[in-house]
Protein backbone atom coordinates (compact mmCIF):
# COMPACT_ATOMS: atom_id res chain seq x y z
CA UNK A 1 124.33 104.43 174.66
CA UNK A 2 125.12 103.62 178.10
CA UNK A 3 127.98 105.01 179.97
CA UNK A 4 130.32 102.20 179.40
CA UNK A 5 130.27 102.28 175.53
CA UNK A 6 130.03 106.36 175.42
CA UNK A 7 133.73 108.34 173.55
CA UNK A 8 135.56 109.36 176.38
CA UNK A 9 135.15 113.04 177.03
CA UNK A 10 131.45 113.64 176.23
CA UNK A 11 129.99 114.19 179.52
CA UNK A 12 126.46 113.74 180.06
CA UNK A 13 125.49 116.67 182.51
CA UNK A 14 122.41 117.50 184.18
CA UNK A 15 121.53 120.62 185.14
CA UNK A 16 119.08 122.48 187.69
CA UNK A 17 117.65 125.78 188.31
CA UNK A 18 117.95 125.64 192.16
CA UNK A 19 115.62 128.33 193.49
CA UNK A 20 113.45 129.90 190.58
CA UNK A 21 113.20 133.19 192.56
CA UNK A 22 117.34 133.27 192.42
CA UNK A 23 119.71 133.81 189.74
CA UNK A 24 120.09 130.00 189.40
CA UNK A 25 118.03 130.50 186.17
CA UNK A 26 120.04 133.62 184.92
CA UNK A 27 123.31 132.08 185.50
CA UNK A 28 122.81 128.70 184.07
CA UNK A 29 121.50 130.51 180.44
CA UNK A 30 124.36 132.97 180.18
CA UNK A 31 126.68 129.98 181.14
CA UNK A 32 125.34 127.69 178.38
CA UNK A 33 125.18 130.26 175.84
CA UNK A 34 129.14 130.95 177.12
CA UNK A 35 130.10 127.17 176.95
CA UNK A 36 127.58 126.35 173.40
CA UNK A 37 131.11 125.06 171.59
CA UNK A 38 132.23 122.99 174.32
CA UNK A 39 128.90 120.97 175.39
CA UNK A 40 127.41 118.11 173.89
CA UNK A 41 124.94 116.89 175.92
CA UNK A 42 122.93 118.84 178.89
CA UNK A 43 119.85 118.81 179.94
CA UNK A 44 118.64 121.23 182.33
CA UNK A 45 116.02 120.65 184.66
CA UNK A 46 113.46 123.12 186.56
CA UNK A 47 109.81 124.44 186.79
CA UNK A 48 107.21 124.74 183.87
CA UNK A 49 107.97 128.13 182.95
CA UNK A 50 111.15 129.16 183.83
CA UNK A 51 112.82 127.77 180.86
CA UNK A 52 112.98 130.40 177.93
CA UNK A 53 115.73 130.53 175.84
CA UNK A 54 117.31 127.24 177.20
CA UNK A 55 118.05 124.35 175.22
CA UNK A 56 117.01 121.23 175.85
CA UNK A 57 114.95 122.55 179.16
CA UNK A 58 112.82 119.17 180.72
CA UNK A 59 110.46 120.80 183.15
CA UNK A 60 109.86 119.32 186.64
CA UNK A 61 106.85 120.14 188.84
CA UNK A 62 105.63 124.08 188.64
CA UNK A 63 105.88 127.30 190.82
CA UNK A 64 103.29 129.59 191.70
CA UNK A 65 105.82 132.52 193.52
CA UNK A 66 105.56 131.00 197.37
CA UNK A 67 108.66 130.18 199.14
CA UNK A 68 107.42 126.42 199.90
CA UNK A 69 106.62 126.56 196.03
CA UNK A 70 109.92 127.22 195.54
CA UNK A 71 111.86 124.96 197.53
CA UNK A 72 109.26 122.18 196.36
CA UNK A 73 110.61 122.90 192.31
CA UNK A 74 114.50 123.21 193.50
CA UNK A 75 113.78 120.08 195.23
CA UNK A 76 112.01 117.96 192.25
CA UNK A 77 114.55 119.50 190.10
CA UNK A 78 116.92 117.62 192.43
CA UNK A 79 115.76 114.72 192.62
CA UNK A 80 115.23 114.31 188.88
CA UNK A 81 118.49 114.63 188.59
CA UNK A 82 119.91 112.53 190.94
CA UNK A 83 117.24 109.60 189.22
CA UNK A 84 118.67 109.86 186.17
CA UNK A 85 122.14 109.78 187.39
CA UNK A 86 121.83 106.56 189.04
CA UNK A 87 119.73 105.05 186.08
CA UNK A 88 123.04 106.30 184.11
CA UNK A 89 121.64 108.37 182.36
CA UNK A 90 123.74 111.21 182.89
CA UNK A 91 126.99 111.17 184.29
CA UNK A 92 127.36 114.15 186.25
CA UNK A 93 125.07 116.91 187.90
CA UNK A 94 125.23 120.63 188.39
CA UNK A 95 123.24 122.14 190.74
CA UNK A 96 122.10 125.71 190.73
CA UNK A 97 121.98 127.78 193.83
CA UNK A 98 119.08 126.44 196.47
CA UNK A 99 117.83 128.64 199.55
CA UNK A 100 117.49 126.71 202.87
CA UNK A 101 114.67 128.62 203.92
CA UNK A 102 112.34 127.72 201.09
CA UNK A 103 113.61 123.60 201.33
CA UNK A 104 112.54 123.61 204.82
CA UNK A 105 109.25 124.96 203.87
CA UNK A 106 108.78 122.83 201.32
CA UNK A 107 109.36 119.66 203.98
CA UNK A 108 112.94 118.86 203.62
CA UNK A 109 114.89 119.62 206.63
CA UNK A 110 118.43 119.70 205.45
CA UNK A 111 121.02 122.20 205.93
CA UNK A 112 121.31 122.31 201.94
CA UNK A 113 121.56 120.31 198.62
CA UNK A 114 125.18 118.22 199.86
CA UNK A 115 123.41 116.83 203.34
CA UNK A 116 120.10 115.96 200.31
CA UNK A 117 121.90 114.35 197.95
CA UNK A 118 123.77 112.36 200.69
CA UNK A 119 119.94 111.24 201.97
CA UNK A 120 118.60 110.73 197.97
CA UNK A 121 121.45 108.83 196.96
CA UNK A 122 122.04 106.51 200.45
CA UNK A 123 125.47 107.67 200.68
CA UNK A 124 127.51 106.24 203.62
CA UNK A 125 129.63 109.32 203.81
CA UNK A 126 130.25 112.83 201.63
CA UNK A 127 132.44 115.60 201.82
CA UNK A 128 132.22 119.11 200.78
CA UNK A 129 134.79 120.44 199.00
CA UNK A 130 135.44 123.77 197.31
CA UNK A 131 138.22 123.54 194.32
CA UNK A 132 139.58 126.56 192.18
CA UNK A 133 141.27 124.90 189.17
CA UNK A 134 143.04 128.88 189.11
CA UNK A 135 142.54 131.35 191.38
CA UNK A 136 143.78 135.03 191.58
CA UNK A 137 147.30 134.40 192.54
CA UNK A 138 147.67 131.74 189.89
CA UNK A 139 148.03 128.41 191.44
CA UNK A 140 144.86 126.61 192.11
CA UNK A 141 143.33 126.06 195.87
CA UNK A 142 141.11 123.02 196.89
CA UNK A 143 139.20 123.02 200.75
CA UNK A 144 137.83 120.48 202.10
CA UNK A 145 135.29 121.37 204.82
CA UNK A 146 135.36 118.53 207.58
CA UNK A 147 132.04 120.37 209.35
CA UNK A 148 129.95 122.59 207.32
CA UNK A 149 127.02 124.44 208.18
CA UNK A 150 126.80 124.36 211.96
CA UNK A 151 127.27 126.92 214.66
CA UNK A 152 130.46 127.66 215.66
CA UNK A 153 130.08 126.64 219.44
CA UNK A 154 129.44 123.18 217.79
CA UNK A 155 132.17 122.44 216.13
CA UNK A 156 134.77 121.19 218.98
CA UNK A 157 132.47 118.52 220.00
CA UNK A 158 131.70 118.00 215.77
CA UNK A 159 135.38 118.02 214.52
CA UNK A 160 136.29 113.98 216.05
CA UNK A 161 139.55 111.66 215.25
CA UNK A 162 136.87 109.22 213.24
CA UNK A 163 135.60 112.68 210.82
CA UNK A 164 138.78 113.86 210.40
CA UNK A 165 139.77 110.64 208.71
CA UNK A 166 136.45 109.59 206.90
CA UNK A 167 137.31 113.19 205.15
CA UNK A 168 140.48 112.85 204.43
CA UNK A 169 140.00 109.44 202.51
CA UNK A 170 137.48 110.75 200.47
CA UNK A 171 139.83 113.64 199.79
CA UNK A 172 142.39 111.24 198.73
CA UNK A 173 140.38 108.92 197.00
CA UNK A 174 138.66 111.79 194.98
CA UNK A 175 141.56 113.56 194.10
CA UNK A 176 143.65 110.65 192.66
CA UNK A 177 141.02 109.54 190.58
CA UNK A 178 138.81 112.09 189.43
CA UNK A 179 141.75 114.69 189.72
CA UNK A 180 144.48 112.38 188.46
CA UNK A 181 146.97 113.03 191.28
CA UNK A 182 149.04 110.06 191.66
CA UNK A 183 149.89 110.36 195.77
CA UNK A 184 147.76 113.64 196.74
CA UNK A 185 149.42 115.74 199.50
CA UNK A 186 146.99 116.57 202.15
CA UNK A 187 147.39 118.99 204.44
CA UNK A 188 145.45 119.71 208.39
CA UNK A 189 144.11 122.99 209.28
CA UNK A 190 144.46 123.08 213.03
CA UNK A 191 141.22 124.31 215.01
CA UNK A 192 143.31 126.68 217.50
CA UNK A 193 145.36 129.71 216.72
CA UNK A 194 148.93 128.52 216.27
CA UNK A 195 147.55 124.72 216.13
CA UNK A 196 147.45 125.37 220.18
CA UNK A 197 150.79 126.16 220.63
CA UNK A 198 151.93 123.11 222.52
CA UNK A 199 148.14 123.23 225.01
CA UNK A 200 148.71 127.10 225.67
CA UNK A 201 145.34 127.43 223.08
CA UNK A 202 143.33 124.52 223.53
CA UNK A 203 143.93 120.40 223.54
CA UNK A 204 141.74 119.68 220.13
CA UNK A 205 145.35 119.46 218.30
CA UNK A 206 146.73 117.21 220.36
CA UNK A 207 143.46 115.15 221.44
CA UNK A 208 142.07 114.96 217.75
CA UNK A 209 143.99 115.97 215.29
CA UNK A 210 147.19 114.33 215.64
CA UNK A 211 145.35 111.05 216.41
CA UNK A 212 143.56 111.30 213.27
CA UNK A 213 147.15 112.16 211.00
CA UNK A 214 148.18 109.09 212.96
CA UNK A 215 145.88 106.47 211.93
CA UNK A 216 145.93 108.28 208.34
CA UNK A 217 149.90 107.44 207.91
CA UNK A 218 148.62 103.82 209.19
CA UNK A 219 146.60 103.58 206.50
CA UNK A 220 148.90 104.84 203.69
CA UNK A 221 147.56 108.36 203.88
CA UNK A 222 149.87 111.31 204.41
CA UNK A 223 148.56 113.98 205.94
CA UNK A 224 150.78 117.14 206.76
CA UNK A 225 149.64 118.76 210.31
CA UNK A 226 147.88 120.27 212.02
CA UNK A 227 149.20 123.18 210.64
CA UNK A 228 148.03 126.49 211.88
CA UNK A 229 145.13 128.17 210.05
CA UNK A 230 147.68 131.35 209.13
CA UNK A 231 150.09 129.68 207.27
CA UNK A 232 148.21 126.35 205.85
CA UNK A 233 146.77 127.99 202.60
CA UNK A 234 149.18 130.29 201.85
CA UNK A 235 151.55 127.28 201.55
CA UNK A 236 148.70 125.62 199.74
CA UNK A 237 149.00 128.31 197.12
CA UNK A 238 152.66 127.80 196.41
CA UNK A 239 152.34 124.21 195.32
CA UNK A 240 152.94 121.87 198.88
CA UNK A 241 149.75 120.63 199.21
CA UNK A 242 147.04 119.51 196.65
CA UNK A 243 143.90 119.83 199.61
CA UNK A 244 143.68 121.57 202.72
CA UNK A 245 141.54 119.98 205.20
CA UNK A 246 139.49 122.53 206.89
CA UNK A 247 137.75 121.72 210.31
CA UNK A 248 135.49 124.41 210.02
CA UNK A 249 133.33 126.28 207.41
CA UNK A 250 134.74 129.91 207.81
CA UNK A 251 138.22 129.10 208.41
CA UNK A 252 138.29 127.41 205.15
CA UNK A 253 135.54 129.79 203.01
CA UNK A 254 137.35 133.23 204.22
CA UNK A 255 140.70 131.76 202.64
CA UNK A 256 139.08 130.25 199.77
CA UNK A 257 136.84 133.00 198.42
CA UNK A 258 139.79 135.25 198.98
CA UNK A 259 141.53 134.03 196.38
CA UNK A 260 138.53 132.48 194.06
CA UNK A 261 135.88 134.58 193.77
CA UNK A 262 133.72 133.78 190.73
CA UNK A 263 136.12 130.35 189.64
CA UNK A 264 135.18 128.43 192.46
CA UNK A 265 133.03 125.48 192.49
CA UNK A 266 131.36 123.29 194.99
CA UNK A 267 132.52 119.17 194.57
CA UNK A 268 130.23 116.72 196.65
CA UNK A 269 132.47 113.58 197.23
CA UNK A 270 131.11 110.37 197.84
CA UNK A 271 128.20 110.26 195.72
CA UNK A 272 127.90 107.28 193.62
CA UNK A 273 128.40 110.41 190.52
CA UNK A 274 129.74 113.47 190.12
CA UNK A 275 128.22 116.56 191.38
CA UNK A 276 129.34 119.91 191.67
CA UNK A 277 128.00 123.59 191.99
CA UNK A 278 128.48 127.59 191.79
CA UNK A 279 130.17 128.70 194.79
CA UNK A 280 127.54 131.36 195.21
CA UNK A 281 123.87 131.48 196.82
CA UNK A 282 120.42 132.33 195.48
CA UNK A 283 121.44 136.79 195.55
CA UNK A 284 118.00 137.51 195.75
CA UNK A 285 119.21 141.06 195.01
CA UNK A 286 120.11 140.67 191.95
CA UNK A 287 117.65 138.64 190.44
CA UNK A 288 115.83 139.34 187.61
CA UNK A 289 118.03 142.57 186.81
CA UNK A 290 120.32 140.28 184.46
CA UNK A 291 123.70 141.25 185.87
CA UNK A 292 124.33 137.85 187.69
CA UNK A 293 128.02 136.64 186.72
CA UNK A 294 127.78 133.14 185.40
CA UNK A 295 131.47 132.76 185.62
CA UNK A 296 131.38 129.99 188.96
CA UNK A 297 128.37 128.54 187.06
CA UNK A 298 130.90 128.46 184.22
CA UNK A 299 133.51 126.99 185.96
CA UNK A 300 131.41 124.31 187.87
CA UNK A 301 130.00 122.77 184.43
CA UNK A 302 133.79 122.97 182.95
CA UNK A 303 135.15 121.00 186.63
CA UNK A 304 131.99 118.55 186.15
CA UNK A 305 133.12 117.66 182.41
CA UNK A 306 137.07 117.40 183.16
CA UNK A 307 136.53 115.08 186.34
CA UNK A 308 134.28 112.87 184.30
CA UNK A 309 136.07 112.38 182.06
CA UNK A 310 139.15 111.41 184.36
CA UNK A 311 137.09 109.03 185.95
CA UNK A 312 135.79 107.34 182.55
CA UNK A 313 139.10 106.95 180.94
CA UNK A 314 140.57 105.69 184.24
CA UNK A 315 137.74 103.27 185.50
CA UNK A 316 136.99 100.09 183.79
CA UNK A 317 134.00 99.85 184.23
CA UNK A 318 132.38 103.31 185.38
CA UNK A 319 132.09 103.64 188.93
């Protein structure tokens, strides 16, 4: 059955391991045995071996303990999965947690999985975004990280007019399809305390930021801000804004995990399918000693389901 003549609502998910070494494997059993009423059809993906006690386990290349053996299975894993979502065979992915480290030693130089999957799938342009459908205050958060894993002394020359608003429309985009938002209210971190304070703080607000809410409200887009970092997610949190547009990785992560910890989930935008992930590493720590929560794995299979099936009901055909 292809993905045009499937019932709406029966998501066909992928899932992988990540790093066999982490808790990837941990958290994606105790997640399916948590979710076993609510899943139709998953199949997880990883190396020969690591599969006991999962259903419906397809096993992809091997691992012999190394770190470049390790990043070489999280990898195949990976691709696998993005092959059979663009053969439409699946219509969404899940990706356990991945460590850099062992990717790089394993020959693929990318800062992680989203930067990957942008390079497997020939993307022209993805976003990372962090959404908790409920947090611990109630009212759910979503982040989108305009720069992600770079240094910090990077990102004024990273954060331009032209990122800002390649972001922002696939913020908008995502959310009032996938999400079902009819006019999604964006909102703009500034980059300087007190969005600069009229140049007393910097000239990134007023050189790049406003410039790139400009051409947004050109477009059709409305985009609140810049709006400074202090007061942008709090009045996220009480219902003004559906996405906060965060220039930088820890501005936006600090707030985020704040209030999410454990129901967060990673979205890639962009990709020609749905992707999404646990907001947590590989906790080498705790592997192995079978007290990993599987509660963002939980939540990142649930977010993968619910967008698909927004997306199938309202495209015609798939897209």
């Amino acid at each position: 059955m292809s993905g045009s003549e499937r019932p709406s609502g029966t998501a066909r998910l992928a899932l992988t391991l990540g790093d066999p070494r982490g808790i990837g494997p941990e958290v994606v059993r105790k997640a399916l045995v948590q979710l076993a009423g609510e899943l139709a059809d998953v199949t997880v993906l990883g190396p020969a071996g690591s599969g006991p006690g999962i259903p419906r386990y397809h096993a992809v290349g091997s691992f012999d303990g190394t770190e470049s053996s390790a990043g070489c299975a999280a990898a195949a894993a990976l691709r696998r999965a993005v092959e059979m979502a663009l053969a439409d065979e699946v219509d969404a992915i899940v990706t356990g947690p991945a460590h850099k480290h062992a990717l790089h030693a394993a020959g693929w130089a990318y800062p992680g999985q989203t930067e990957m999957l942008k390079a497997l799938t020939g993307a022209p342009a993805v976003a990372m975004l962090m959404a908790a459908e409920h947090t611990r205050v109630g009212p759910p958060l979503r982040v989108l990280l305009a720069t992600t894993h770079i240094a910090l002394r990077r990102v004024p020359g990273a954060v331009t007019s032209e990122l800002l608003v390649e972001q922002a429309r696939l913020a908008y985009h995502a959310l009032a399809r996938d999400w079902r938002i009819p006019e999604p209210r964006l909102a703009l971190c500034a980059l300087n305390p007190h969005a600069s304070d009229g140049g007393l703080f910097g000239d990134e607000e007023a050189r790049t930021l406003e410039p790139a809410v400009a051409a947004l409200g050109a477009a059709g887009i409305r985009v609140a801000g810049p709006i400074p970092a202090d007061t942008v997610f709090h009045r996220a949190l009480e219902g003004e804004f559906d996405v906060v547009i965060a220039p930088y990785h820890d501005v936006g992560m600090a707030a985020f995990k704040t209030v999410s910890f454990g129901a967060g989930v990673n979205v890639t935008l962009g990709l020609p399918f749905i992707r999404t992930s646990p907001d947590h590493g590989t906790a080498f720590d705790l592997a192995g000693l079978g007290r990993a929560d599987p509660s963002s794995m939980v939540e990142a299979i649930r977010l993968a389901a619910r967008l698909d099936a927004n997306r199938f009901d309202t495209a015609s055909p798939r897209a």
